[in-house]
N, C-alpha and C. Protein backbone atom coordinates (compact mmCIF):
# COMPACT_ATOMS: atom_id res chain seq x y z
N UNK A 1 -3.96 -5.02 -11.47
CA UNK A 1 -2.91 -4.04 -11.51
C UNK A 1 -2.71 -3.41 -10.12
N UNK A 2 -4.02 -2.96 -9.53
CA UNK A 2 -3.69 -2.30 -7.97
C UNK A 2 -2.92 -3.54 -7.19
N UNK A 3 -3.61 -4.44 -7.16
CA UNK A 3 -2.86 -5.13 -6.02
C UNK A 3 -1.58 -6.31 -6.64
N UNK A 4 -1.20 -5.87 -7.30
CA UNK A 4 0.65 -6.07 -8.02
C UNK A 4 1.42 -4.80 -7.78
N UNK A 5 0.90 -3.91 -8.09
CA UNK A 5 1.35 -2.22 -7.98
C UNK A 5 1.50 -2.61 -6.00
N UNK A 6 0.59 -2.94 -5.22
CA UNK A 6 0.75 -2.87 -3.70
C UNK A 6 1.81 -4.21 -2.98
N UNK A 7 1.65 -5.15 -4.17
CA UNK A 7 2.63 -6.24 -3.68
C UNK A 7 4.20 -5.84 -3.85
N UNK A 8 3.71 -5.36 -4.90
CA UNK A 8 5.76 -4.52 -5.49
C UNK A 8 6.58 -3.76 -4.45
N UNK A 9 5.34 -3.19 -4.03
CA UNK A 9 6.02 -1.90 -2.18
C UNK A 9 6.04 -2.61 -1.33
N UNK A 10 5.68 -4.17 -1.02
CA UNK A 10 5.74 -4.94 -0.10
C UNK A 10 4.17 -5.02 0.88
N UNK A 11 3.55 -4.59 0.42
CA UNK A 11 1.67 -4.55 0.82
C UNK A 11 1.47 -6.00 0.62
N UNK A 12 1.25 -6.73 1.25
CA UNK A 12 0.38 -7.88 0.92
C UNK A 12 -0.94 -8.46 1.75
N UNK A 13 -0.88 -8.01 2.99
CA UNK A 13 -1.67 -8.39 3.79
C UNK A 13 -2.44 -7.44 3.94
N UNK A 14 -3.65 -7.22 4.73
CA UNK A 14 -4.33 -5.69 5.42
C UNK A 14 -5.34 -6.62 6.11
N UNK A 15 -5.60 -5.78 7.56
CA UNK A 15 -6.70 -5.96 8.97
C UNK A 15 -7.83 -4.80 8.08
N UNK A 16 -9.11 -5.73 8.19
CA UNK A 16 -9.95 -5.38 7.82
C UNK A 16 -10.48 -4.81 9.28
N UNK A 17 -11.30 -3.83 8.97
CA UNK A 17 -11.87 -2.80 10.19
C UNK A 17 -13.45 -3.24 10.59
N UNK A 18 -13.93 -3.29 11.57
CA UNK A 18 -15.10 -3.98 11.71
C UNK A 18 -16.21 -2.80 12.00
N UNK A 19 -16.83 -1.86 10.79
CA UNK A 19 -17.45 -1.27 11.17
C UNK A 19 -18.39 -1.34 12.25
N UNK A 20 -19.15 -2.12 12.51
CA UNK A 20 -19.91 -2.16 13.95
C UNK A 20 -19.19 -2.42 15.31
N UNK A 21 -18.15 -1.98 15.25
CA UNK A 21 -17.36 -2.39 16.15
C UNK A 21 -17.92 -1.17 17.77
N UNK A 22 -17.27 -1.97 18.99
CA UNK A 22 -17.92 -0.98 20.03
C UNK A 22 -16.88 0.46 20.16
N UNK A 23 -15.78 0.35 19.24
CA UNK A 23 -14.70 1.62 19.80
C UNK A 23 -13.74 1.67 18.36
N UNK A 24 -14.57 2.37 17.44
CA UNK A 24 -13.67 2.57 16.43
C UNK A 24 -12.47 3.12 16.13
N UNK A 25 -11.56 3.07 17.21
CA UNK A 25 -9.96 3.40 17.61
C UNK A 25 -9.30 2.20 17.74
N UNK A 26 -9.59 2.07 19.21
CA UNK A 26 -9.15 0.49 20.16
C UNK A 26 -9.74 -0.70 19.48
N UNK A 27 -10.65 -0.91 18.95
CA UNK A 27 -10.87 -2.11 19.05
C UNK A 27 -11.80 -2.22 17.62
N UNK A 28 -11.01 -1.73 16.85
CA UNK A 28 -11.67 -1.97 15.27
C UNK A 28 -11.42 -2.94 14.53
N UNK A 29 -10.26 -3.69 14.71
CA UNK A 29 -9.97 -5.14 14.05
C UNK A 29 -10.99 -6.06 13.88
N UNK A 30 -11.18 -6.38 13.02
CA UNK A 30 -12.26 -7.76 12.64
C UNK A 30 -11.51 -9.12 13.72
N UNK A 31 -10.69 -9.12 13.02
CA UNK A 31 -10.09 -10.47 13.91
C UNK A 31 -8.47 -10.20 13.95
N UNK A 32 -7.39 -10.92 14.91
CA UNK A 32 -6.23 -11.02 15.23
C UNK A 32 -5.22 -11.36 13.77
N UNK A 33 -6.29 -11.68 12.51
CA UNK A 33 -5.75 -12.52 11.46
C UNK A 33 -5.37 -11.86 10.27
N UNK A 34 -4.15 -11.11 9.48
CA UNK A 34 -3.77 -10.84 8.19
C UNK A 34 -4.84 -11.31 7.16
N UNK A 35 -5.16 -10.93 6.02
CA UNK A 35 -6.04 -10.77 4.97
C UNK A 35 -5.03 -10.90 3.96
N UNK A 36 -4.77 -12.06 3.03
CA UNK A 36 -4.24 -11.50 1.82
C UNK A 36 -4.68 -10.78 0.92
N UNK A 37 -4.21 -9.66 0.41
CA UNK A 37 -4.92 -8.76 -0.99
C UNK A 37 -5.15 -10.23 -2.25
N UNK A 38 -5.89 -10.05 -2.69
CA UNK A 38 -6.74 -10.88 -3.59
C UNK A 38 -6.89 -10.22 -4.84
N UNK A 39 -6.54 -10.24 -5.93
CA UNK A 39 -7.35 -9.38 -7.26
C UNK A 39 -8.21 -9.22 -7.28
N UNK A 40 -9.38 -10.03 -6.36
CA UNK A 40 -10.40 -9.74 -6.14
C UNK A 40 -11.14 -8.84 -5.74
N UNK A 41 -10.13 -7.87 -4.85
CA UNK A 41 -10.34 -6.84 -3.35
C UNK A 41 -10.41 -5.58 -4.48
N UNK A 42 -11.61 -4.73 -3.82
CA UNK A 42 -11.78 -3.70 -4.37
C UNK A 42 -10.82 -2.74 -3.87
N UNK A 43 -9.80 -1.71 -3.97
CA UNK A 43 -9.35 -0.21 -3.57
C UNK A 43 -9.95 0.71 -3.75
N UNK A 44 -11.15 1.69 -2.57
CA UNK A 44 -11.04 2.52 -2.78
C UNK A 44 -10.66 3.67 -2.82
N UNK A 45 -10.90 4.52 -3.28
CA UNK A 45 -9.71 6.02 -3.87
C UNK A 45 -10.21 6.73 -2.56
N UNK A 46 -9.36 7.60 -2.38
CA UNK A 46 -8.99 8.29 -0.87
C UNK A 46 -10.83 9.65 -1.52
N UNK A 47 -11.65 10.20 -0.26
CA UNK A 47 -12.36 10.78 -0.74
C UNK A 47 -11.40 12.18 -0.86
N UNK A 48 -12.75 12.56 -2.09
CA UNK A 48 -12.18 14.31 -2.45
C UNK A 48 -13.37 14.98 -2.07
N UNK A 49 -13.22 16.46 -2.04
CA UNK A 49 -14.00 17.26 -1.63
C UNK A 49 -14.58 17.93 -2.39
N UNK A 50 -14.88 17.72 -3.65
CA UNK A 50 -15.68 17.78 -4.81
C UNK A 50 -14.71 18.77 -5.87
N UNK A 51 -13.65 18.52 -5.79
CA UNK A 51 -12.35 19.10 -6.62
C UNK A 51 -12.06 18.46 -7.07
N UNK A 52 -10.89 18.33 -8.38
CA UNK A 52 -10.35 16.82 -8.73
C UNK A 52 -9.62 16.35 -7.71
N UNK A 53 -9.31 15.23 -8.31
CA UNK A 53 -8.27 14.11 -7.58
C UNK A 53 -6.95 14.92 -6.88
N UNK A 54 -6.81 15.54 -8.45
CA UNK A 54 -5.12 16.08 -8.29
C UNK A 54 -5.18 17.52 -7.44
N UNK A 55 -6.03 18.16 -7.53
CA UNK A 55 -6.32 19.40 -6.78
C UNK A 55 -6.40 18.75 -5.13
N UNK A 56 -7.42 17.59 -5.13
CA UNK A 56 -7.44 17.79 -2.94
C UNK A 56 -6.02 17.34 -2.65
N UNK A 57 -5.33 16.51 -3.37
CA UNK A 57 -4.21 15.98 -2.84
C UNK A 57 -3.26 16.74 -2.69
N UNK A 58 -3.14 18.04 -3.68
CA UNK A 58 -2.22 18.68 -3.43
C UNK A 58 -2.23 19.88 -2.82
N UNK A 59 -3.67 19.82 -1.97
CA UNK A 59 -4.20 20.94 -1.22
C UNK A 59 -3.80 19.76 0.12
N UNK A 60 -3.80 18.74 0.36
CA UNK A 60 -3.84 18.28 1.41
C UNK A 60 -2.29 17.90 1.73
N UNK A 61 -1.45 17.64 0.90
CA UNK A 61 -0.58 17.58 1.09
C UNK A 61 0.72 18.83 0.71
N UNK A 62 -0.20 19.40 0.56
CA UNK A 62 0.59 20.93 0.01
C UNK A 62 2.20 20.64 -0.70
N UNK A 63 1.78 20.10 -2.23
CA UNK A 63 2.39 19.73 -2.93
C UNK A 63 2.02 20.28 -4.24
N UNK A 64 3.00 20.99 -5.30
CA UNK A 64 2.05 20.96 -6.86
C UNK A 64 1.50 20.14 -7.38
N UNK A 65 0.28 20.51 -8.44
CA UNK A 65 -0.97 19.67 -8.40
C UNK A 65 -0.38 18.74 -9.43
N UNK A 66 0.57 18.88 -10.14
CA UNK A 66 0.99 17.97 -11.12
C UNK A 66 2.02 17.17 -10.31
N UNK A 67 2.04 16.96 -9.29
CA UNK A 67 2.29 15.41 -8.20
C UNK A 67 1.76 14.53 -8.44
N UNK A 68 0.41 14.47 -8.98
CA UNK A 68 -0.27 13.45 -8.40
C UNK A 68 -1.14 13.23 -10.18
N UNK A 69 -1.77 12.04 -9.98
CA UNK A 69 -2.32 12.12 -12.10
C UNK A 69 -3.58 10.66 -11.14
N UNK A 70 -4.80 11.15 -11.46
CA UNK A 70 -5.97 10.07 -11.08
C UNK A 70 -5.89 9.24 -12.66
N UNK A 71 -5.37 9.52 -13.41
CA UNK A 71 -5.98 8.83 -14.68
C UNK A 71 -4.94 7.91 -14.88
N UNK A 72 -3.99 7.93 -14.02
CA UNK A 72 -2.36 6.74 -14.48
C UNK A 72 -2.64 5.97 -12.78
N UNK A 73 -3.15 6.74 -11.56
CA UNK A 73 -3.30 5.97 -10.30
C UNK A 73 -4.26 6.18 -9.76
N UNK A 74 -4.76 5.57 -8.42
CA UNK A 74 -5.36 5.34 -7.54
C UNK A 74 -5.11 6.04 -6.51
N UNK A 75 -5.65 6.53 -5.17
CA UNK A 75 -4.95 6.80 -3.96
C UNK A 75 -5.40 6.21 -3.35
N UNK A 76 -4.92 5.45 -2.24
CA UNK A 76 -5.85 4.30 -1.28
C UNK A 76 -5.36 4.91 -0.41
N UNK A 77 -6.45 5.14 1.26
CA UNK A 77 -5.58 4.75 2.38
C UNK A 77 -5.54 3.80 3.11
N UNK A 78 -4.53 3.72 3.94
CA UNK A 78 -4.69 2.49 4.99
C UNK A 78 -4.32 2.97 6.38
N UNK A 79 -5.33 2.47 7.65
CA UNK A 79 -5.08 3.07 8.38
C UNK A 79 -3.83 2.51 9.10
N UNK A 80 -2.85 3.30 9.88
CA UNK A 80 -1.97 3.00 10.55
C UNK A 80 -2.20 2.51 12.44
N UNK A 81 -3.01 1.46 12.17
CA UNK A 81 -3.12 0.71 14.02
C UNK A 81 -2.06 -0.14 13.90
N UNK A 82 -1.98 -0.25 15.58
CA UNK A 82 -1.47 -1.53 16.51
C UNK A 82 -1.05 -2.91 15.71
N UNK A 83 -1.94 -3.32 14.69
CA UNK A 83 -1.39 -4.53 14.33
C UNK A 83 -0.22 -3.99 12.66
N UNK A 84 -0.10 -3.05 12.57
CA UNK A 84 0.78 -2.20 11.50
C UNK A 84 2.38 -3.06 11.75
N UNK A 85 2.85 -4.06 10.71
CA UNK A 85 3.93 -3.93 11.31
C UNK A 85 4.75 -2.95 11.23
N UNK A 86 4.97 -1.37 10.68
CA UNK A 86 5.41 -0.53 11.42
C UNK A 86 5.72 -0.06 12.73
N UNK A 87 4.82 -0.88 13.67
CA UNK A 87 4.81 -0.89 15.10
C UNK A 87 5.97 -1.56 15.60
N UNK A 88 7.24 -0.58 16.31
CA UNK A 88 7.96 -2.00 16.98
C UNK A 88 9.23 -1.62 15.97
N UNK A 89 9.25 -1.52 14.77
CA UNK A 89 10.14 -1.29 13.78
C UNK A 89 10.45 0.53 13.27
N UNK A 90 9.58 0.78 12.89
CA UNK A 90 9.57 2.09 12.26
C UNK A 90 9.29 3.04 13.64
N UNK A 91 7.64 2.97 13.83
CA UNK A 91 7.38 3.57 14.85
C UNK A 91 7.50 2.99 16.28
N UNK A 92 7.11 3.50 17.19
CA UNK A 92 6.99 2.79 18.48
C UNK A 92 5.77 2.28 19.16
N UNK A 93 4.50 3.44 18.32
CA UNK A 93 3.36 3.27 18.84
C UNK A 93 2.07 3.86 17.27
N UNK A 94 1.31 3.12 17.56
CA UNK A 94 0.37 3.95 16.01
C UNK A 94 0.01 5.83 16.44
N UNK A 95 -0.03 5.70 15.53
CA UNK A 95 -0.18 7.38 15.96
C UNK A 95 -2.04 7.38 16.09
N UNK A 96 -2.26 8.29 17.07
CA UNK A 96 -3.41 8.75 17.27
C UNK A 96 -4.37 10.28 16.82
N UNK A 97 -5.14 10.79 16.29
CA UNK A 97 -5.70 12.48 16.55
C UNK A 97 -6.36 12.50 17.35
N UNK A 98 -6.22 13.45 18.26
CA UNK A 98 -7.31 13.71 19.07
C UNK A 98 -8.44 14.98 18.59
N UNK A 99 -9.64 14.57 18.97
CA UNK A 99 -10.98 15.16 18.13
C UNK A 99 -10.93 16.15 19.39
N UNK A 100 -11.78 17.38 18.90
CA UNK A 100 -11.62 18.30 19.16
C UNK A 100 -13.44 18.62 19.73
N UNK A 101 -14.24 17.67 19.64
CA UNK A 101 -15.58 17.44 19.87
C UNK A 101 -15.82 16.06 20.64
N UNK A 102 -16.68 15.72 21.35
CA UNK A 102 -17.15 14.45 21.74
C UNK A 102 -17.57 13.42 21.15
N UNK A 103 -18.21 14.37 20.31
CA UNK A 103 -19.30 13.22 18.87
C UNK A 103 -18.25 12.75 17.84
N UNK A 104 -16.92 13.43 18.12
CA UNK A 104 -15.96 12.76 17.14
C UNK A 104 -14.67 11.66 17.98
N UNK A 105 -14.89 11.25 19.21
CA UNK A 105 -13.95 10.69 19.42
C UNK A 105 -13.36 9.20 19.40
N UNK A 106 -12.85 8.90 20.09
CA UNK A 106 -12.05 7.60 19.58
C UNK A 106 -13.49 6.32 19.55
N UNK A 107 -14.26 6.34 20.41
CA UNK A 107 -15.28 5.14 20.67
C UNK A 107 -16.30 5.65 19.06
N UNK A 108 -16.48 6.53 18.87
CA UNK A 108 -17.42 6.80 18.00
C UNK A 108 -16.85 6.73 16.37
N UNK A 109 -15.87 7.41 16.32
CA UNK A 109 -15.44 7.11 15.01
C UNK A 109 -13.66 6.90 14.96
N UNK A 110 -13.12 6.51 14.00
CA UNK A 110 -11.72 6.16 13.50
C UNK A 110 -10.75 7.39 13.95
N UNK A 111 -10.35 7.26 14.76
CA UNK A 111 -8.90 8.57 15.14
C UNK A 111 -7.40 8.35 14.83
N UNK A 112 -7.02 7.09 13.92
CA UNK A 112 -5.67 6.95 13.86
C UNK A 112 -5.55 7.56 12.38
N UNK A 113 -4.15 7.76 12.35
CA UNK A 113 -3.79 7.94 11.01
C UNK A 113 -3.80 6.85 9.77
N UNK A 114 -4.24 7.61 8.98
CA UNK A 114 -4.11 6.84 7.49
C UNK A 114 -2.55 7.37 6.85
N UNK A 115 -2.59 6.23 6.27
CA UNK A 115 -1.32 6.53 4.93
C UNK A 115 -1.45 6.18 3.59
N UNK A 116 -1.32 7.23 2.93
CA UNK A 116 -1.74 7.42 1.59
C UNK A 116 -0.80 6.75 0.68
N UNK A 117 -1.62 5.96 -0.15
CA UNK A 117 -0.31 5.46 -1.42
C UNK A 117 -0.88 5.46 -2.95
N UNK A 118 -0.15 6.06 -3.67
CA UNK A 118 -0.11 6.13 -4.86
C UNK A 118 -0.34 4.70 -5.62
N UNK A 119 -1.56 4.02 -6.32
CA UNK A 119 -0.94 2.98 -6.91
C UNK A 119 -1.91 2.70 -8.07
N UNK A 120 -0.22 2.13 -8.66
CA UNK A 120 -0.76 1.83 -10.25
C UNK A 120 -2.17 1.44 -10.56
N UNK A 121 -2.69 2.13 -11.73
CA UNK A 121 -3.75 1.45 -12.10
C UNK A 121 -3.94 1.27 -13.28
N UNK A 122 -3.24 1.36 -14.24
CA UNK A 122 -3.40 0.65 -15.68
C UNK A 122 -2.34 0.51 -16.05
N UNK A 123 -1.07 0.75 -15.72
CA UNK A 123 0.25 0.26 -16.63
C UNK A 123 0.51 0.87 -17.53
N UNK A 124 0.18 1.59 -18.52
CA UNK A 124 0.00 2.31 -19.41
C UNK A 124 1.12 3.47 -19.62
N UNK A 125 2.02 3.56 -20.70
CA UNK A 125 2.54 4.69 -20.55
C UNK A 125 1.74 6.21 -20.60
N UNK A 126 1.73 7.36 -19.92
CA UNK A 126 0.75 8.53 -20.63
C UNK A 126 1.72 9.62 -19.90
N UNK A 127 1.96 10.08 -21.31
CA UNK A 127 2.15 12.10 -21.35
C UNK A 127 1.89 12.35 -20.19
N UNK A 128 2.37 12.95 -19.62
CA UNK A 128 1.87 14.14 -18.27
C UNK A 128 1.63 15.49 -19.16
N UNK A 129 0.92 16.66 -18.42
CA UNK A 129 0.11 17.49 -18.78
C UNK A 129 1.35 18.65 -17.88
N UNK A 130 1.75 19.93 -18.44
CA UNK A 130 2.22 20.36 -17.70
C UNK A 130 1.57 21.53 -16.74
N UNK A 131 1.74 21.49 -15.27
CA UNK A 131 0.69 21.94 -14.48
C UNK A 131 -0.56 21.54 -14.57
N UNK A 132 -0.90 20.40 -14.95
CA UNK A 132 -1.88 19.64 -14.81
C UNK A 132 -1.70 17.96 -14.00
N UNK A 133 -1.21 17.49 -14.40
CA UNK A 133 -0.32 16.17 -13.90
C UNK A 133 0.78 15.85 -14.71
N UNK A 134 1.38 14.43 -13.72
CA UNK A 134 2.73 14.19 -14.21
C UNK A 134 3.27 13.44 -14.88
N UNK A 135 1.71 12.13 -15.53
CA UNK A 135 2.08 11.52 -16.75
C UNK A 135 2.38 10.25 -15.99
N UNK A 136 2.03 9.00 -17.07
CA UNK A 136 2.06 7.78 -15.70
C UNK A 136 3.50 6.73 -16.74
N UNK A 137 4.44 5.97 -16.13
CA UNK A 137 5.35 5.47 -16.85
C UNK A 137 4.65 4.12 -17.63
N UNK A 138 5.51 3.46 -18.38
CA UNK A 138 4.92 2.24 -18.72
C UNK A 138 5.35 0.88 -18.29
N UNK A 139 4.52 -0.04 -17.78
CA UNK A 139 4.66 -0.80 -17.09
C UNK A 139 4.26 -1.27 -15.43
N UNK A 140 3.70 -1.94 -15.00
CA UNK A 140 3.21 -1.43 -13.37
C UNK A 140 4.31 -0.73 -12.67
N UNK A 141 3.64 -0.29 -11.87
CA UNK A 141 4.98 0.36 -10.63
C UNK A 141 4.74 -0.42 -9.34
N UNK A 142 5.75 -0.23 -8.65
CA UNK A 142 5.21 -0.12 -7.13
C UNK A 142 4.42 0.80 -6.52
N UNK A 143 3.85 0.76 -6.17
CA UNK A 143 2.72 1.22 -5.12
C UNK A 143 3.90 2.46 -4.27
N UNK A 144 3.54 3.68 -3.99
CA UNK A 144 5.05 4.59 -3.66
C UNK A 144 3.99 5.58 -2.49
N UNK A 145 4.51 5.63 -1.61
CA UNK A 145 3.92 6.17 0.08
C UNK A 145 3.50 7.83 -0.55
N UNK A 146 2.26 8.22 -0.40
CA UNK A 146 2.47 9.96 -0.13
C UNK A 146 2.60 10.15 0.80
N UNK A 147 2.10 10.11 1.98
CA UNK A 147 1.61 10.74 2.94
C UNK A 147 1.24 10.22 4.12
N UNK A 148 0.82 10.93 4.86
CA UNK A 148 0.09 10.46 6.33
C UNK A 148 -0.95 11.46 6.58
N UNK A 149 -2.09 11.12 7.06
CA UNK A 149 -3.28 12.22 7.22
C UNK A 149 -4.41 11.73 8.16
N UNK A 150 -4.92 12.78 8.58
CA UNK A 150 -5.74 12.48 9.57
C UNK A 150 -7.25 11.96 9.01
N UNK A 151 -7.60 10.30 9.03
CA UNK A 151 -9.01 10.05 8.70
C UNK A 151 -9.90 10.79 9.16
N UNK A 152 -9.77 11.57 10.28
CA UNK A 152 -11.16 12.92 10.30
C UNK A 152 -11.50 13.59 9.32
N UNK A 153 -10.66 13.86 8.73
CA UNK A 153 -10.84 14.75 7.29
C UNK A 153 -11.53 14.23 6.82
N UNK A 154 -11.13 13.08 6.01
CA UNK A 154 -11.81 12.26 5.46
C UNK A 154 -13.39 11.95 4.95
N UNK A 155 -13.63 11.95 6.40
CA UNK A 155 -15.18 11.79 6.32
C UNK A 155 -16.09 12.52 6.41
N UNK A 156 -15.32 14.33 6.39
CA UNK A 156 -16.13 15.21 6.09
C UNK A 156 -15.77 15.48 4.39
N UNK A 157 -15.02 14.51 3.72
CA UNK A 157 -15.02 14.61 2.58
C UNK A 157 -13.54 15.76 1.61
N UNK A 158 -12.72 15.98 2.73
CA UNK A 158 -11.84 16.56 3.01
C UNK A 158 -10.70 15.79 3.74
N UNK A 159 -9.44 15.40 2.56
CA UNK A 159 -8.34 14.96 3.43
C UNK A 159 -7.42 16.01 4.16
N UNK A 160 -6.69 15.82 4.83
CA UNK A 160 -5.92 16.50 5.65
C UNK A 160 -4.49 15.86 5.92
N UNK A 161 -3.28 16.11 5.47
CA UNK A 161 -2.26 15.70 5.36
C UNK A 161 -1.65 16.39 6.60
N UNK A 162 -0.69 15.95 7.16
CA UNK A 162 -0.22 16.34 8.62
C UNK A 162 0.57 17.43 8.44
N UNK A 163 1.27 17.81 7.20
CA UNK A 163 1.43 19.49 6.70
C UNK A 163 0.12 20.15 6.79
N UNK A 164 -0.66 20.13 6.32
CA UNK A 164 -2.15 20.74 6.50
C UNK A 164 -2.74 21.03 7.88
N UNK A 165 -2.72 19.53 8.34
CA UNK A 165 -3.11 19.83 9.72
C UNK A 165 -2.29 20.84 10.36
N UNK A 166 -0.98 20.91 10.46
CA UNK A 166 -0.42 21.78 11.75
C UNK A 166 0.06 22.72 10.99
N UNK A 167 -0.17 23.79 9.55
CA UNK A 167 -0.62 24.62 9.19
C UNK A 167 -1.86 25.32 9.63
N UNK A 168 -3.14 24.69 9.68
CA UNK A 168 -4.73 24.79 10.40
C UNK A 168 -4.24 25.34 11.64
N UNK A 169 -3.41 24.02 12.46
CA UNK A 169 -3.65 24.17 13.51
C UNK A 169 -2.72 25.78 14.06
N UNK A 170 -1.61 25.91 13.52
CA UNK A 170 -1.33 27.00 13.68
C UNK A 170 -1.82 28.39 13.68
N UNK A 171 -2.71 28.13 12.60
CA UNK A 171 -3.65 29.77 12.13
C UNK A 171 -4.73 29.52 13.34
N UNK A 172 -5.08 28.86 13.63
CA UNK A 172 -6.24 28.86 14.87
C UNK A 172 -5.40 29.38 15.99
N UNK A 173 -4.09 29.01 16.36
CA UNK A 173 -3.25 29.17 17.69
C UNK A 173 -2.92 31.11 17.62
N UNK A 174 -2.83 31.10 16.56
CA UNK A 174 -2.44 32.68 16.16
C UNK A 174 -3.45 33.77 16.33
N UNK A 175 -4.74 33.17 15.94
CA UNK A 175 -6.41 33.33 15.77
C UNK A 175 -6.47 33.91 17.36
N UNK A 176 -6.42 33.15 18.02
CA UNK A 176 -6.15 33.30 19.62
C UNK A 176 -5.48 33.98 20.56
């Protein structure tokens, strides 16, 4: 179901990331070569920060919490590099964050943006809950974009949607 739900939005391929890599920015690609999604391929769900599903997402994307329903989807991200064909078409260049510490920067860990997508995971028609979630239709869907967010978040277990971020970043500028 996930990866029909990701073929439907036009997802078919993904650059796998080479964790041991020497510069987890520049030079994270496994190889020069597309991956087809496989039914095989696991998705995993974007991390939360020990809230539900529907609560970080709509703290991170500062959206109502009945946006989003973990029990009808998935959230995957994918990061947005250089081999994105967005590059060239949409954008001009992958977008970058810059870390705000040493121990967090581009050679040491992941600084590009992720993009968040909603995708089917059981087909199933279900009720939405009101102010709770929004109920999933019946039949797969396409796979449908939320967001864009900074993988730093992430891996302190905390996403950060680029409304979020330059909300933050504002109250710190003000802070000052």
């Amino acid at each position: 179901m996930n990866i029909n739900s990701l073929n439907g939005a036009g997802i078919q391929d993904v650059y796998y990331n080479d964790p041991d890599t020497s510069n987890a920015t520049f030079a994270s690609i496994i190889s020069g070569v597309p991956t087809t999604l496989a039914a095989t391929d696991v998705l995993a769900a974007v991390n939360t920060d020990g809230t539900s599903v529907e609560s970080h997402l709509a703290s991170a994307f500062e959206r109502p919490i009945d946006s989003f329903d973990s029990t009808c989807y998935k959230y995957v991200a994918f990061g947005i590099g250089d081999q994105s064909e967005l590059i060239g078409t949409t954008m001009n260049t992958a977008p970058v964050h810059f870390a705000s510490q040493g121990n967090m920067g581009p050679a040491l860990k992941y600084n590009r943006f992720v993009a968040i997508f909603q995708v089917d995971d059981i087909g199933t028609a279900v009720a939405g809950v009101a102010g709770a979630n929004k109920g999933c239709a019946a039949g797969m869907e396409p796979a449908k974009f939320i967001g864009t967010a900074m993988a730093m978040g992430s891996m302190a277990g905390h996403l950060w949607g680029t409304s979020h971020s330059l909300a933050h970043t504002w109250e710190n500028i003000a802070a000052n």
